[in-house]
C-alpha atoms as a PDB file:
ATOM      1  CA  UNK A   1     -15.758  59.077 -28.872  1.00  0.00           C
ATOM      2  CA  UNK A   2     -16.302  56.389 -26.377  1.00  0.00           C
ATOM      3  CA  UNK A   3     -20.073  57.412 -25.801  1.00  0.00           C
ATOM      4  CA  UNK A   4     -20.660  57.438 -29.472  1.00  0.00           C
ATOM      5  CA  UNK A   5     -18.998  53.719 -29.529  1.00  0.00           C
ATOM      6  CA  UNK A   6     -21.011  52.197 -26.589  1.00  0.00           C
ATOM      7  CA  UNK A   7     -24.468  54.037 -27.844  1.00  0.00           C
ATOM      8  CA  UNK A   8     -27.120  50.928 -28.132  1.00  0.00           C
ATOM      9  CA  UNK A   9     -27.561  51.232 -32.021  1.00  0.00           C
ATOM     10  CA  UNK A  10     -24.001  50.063 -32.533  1.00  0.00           C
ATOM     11  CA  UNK A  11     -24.010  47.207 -29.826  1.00  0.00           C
ATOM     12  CA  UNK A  12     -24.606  44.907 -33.122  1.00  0.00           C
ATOM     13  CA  UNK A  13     -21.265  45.286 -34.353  1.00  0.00           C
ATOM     14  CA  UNK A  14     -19.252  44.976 -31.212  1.00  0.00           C
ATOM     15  CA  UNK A  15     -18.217  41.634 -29.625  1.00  0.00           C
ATOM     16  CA  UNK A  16     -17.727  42.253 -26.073  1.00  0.00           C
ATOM     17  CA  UNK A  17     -16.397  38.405 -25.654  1.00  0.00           C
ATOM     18  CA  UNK A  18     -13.654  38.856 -27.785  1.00  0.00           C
ATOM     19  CA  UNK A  19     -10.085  38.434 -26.016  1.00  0.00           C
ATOM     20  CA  UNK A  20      -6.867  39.452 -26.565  1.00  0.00           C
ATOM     21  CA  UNK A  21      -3.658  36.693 -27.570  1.00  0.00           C
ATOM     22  CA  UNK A  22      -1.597  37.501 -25.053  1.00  0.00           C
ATOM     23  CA  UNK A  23      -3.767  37.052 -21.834  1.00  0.00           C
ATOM     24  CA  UNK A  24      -6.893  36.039 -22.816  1.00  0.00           C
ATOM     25  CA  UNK A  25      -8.654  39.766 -21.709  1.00  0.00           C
ATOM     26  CA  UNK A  26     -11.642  40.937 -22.331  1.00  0.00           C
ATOM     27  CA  UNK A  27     -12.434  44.871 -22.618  1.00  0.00           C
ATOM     28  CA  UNK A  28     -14.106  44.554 -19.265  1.00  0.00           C
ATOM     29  CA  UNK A  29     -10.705  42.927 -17.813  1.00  0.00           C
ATOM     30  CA  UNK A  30      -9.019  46.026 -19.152  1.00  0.00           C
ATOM     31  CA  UNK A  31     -11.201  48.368 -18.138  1.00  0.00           C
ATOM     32  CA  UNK A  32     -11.212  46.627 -14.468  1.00  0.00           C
ATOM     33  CA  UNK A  33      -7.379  46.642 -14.391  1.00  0.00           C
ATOM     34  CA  UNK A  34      -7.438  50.961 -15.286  1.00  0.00           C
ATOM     35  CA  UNK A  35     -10.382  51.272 -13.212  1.00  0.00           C
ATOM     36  CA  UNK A  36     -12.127  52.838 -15.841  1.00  0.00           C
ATOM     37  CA  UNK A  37     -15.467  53.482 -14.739  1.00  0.00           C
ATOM     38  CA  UNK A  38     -17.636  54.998 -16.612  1.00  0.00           C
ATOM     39  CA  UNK A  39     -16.559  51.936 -19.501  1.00  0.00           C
ATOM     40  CA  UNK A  40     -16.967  49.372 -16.850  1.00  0.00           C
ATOM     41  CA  UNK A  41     -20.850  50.776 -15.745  1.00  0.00           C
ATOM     42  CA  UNK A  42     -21.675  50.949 -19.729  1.00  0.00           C
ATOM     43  CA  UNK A  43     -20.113  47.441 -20.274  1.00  0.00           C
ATOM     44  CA  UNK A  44     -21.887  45.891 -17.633  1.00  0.00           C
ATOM     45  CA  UNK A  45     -25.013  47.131 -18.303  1.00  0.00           C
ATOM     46  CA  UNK A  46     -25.177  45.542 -21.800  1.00  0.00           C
ATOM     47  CA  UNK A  47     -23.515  42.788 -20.556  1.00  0.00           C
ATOM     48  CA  UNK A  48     -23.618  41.982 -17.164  1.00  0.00           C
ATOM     49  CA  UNK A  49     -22.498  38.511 -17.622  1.00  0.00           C
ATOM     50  CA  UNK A  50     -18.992  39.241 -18.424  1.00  0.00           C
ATOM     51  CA  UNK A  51     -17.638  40.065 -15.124  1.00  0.00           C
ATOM     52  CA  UNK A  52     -17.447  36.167 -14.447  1.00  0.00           C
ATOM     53  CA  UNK A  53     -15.697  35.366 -17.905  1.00  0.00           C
ATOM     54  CA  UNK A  54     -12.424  33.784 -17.413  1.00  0.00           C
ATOM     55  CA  UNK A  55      -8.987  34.902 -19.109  1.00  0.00           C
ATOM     56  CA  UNK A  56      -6.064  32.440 -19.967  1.00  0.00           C
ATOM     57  CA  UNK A  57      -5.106  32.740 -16.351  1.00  0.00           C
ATOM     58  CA  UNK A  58      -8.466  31.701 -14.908  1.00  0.00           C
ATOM     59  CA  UNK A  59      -8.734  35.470 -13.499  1.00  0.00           C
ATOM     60  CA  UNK A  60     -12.366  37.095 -14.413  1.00  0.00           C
ATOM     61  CA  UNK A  61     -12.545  40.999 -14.631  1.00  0.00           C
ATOM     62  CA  UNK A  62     -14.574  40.384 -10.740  1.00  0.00           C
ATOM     63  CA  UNK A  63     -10.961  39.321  -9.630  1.00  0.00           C
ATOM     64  CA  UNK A  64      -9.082  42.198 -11.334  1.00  0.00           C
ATOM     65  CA  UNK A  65     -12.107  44.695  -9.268  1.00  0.00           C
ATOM     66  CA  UNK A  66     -11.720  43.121  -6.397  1.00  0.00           C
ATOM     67  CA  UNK A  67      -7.888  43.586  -6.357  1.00  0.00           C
ATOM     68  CA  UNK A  68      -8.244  47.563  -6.585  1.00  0.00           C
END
């Protein structure tokens, strides 16, 4: 399911900078905070930029890596 999800011909519908309400997390902080991999790689190599986005707490998913 997840390849199918992340495949380039759907990257049109998915917003990558949206964040949760409660602490301001992208899907890369998520994935950063499981250590999720193979989501992180595929995240990062559409968009590479979001590893320096900031959540409510001023913590980007870089932090949450480095912390593992």
């Amino acid at each position: 399911m997840f390849d199918l999800i992340m495949e380039l011909k759907y990257y049109d519908y998915m917003d990558l900078y949206s964040k949760d309400s409660l602490e301001g997390c992208t899907a890369l902080h998520k994935a950063c905070e499981i250590e999720n991999i193979h989501f992180i790689k595929s995240i990062f190599d559409i968009e590479g930029e979001l590893c320096m986005v900031p959540n409510f707490l001023g913590r980007s998913p870089f932090y949450y890596a480095c912390q593992k």
